[in-house]
PDB file of N, CA and C in Angstrom:
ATOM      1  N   UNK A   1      92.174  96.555  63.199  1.00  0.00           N
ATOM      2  CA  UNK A   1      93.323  97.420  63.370  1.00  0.00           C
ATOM      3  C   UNK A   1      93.669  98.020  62.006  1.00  0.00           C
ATOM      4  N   UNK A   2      93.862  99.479  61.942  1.00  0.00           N
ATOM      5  CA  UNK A   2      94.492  99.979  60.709  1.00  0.00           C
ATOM      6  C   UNK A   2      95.306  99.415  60.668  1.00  0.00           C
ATOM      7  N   UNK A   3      95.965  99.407  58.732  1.00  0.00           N
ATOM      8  CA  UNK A   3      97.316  99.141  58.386  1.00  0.00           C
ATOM      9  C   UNK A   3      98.208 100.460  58.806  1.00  0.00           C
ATOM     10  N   UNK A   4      99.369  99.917  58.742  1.00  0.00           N
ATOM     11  CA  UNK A   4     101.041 100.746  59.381  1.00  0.00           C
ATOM     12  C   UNK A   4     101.723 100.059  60.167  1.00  0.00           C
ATOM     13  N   UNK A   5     102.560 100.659  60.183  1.00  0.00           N
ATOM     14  CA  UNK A   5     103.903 100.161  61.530  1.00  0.00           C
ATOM     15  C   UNK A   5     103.615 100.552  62.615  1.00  0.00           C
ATOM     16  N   UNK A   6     104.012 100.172  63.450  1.00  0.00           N
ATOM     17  CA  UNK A   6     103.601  99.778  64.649  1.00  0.00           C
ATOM     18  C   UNK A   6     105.188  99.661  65.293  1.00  0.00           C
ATOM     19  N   UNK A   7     105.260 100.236  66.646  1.00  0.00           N
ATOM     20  CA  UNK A   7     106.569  99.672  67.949  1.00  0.00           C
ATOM     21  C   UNK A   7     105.841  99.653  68.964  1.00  0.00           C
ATOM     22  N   UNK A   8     106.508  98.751  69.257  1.00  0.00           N
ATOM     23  CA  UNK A   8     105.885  98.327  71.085  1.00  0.00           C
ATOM     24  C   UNK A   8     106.718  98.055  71.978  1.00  0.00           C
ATOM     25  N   UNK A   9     106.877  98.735  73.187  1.00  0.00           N
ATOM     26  CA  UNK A   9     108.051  98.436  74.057  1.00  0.00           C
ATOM     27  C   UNK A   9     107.302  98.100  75.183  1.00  0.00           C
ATOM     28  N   UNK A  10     107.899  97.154  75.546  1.00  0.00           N
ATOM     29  CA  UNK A  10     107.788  96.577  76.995  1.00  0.00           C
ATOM     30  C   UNK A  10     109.490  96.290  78.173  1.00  0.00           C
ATOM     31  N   UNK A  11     108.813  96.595  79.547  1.00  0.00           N
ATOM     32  CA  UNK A  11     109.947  96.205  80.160  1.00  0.00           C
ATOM     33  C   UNK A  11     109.752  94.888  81.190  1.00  0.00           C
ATOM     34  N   UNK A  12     108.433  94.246  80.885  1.00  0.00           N
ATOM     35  CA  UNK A  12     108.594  93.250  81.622  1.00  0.00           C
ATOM     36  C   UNK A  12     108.496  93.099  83.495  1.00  0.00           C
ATOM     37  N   UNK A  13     108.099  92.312  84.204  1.00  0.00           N
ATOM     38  CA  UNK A  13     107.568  92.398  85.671  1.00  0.00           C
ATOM     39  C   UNK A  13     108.991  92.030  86.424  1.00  0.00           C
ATOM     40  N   UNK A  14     109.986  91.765  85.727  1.00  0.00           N
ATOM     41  CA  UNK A  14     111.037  91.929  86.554  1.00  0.00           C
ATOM     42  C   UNK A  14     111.786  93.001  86.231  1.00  0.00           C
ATOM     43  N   UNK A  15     111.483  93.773  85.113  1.00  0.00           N
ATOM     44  CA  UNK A  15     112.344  95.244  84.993  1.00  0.00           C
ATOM     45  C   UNK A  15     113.859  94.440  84.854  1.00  0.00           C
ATOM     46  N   UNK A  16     114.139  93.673  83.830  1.00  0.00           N
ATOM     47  CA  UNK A  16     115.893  93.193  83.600  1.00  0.00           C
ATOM     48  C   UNK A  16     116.064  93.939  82.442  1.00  0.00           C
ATOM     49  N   UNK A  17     115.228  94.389  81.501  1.00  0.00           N
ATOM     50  CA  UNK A  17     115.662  95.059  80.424  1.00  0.00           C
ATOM     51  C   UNK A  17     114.315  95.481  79.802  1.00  0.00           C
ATOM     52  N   UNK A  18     114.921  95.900  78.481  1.00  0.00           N
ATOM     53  CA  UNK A  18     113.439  96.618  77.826  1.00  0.00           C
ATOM     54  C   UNK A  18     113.249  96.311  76.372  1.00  0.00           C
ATOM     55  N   UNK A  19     112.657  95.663  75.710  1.00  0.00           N
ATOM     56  CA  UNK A  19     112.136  95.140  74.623  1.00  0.00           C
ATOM     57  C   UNK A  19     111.598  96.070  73.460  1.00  0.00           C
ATOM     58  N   UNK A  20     112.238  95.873  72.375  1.00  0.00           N
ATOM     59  CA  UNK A  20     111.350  96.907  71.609  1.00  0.00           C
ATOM     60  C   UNK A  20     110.711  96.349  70.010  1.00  0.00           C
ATOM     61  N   UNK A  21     109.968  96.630  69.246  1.00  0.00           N
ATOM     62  CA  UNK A  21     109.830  95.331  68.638  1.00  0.00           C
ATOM     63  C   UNK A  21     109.038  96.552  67.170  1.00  0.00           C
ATOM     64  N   UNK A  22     109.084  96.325  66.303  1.00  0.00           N
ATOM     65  CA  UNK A  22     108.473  97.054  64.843  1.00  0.00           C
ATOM     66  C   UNK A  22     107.997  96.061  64.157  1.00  0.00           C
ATOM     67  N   UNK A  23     106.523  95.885  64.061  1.00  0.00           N
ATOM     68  CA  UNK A  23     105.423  94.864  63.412  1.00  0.00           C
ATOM     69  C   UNK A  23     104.911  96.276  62.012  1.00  0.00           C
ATOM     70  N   UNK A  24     104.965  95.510  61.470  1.00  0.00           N
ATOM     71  CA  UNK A  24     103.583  96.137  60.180  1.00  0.00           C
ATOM     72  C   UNK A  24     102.481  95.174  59.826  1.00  0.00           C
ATOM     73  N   UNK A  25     101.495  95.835  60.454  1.00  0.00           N
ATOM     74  CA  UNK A  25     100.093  95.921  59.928  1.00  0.00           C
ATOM     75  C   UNK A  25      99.581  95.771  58.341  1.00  0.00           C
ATOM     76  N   UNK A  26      99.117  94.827  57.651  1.00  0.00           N
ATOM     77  CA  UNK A  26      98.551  94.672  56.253  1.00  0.00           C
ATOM     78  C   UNK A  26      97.581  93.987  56.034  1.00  0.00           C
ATOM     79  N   UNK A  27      96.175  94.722  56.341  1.00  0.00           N
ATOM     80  CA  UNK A  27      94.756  93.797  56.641  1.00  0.00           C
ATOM     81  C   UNK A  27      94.570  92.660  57.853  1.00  0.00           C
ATOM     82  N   UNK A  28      94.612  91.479  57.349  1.00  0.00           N
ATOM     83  CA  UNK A  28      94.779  90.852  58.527  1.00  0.00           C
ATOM     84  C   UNK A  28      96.187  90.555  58.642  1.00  0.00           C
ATOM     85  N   UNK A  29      97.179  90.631  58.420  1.00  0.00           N
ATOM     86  CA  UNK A  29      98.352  90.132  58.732  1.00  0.00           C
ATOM     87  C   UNK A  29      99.320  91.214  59.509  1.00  0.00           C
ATOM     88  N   UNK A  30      99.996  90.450  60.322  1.00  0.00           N
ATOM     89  CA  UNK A  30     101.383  90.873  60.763  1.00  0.00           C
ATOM     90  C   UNK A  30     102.333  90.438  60.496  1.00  0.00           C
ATOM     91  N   UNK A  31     103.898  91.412  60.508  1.00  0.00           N
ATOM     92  CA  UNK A  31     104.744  90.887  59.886  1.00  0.00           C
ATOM     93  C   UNK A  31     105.863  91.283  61.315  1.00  0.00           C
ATOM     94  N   UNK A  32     106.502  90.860  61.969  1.00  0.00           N
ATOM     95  CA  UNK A  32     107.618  91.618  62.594  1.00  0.00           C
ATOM     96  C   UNK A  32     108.839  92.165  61.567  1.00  0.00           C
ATOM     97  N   UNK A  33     109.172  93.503  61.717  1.00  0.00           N
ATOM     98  CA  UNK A  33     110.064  94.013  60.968  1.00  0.00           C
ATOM     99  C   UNK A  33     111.677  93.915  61.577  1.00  0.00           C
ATOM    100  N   UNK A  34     111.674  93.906  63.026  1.00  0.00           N
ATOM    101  CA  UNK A  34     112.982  94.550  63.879  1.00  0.00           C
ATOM    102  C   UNK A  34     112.474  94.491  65.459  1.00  0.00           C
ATOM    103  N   UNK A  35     113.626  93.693  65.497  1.00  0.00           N
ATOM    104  CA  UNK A  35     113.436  94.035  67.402  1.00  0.00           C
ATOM    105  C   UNK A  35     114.582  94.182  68.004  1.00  0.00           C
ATOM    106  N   UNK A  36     114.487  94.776  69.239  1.00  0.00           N
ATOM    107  CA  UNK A  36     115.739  94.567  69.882  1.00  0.00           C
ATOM    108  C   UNK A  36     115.712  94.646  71.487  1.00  0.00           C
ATOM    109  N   UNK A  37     116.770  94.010  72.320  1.00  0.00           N
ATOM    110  CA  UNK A  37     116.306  94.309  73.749  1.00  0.00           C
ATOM    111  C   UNK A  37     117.865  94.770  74.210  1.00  0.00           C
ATOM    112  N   UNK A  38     117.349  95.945  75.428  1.00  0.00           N
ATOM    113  CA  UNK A  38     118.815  96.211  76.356  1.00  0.00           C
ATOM    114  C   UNK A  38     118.351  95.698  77.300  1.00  0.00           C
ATOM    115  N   UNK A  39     119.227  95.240  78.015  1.00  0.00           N
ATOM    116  CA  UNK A  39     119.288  94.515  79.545  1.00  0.00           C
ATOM    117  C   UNK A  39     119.657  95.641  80.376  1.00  0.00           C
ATOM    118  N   UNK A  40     118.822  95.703  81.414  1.00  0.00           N
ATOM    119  CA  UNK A  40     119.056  96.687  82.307  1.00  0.00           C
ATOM    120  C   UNK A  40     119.950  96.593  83.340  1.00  0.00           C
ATOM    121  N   UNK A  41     121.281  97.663  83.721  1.00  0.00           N
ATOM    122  CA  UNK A  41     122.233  97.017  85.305  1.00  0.00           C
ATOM    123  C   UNK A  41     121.670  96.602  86.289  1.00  0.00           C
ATOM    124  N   UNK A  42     121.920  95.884  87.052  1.00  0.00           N
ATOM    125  CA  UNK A  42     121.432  95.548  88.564  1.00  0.00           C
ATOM    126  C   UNK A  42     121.862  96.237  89.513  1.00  0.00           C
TER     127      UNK A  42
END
């Protein structure tokens, strides 16, 4: 994998909310930078 930042969102198989997450890339390593989740209404 190239180095950089990276977001990844997921909402998951029950759809309750949505996940979002900022990793950086540095050779072999990852680092998580920031995440956050909203919960979705019912």
């Amino acid at each position: 994998m190239k180095s950089g930042h990276y977001i990844g969102v997921m909402s998951g198989t029950s759809l309750d909310g949505i996940d979002v997450l900022l990793a950086v890339v540095y050779e072999h390593r990852v680092a998580q930078q920031a995440s956050y989740s909203w919960p979705m209404p019912i």
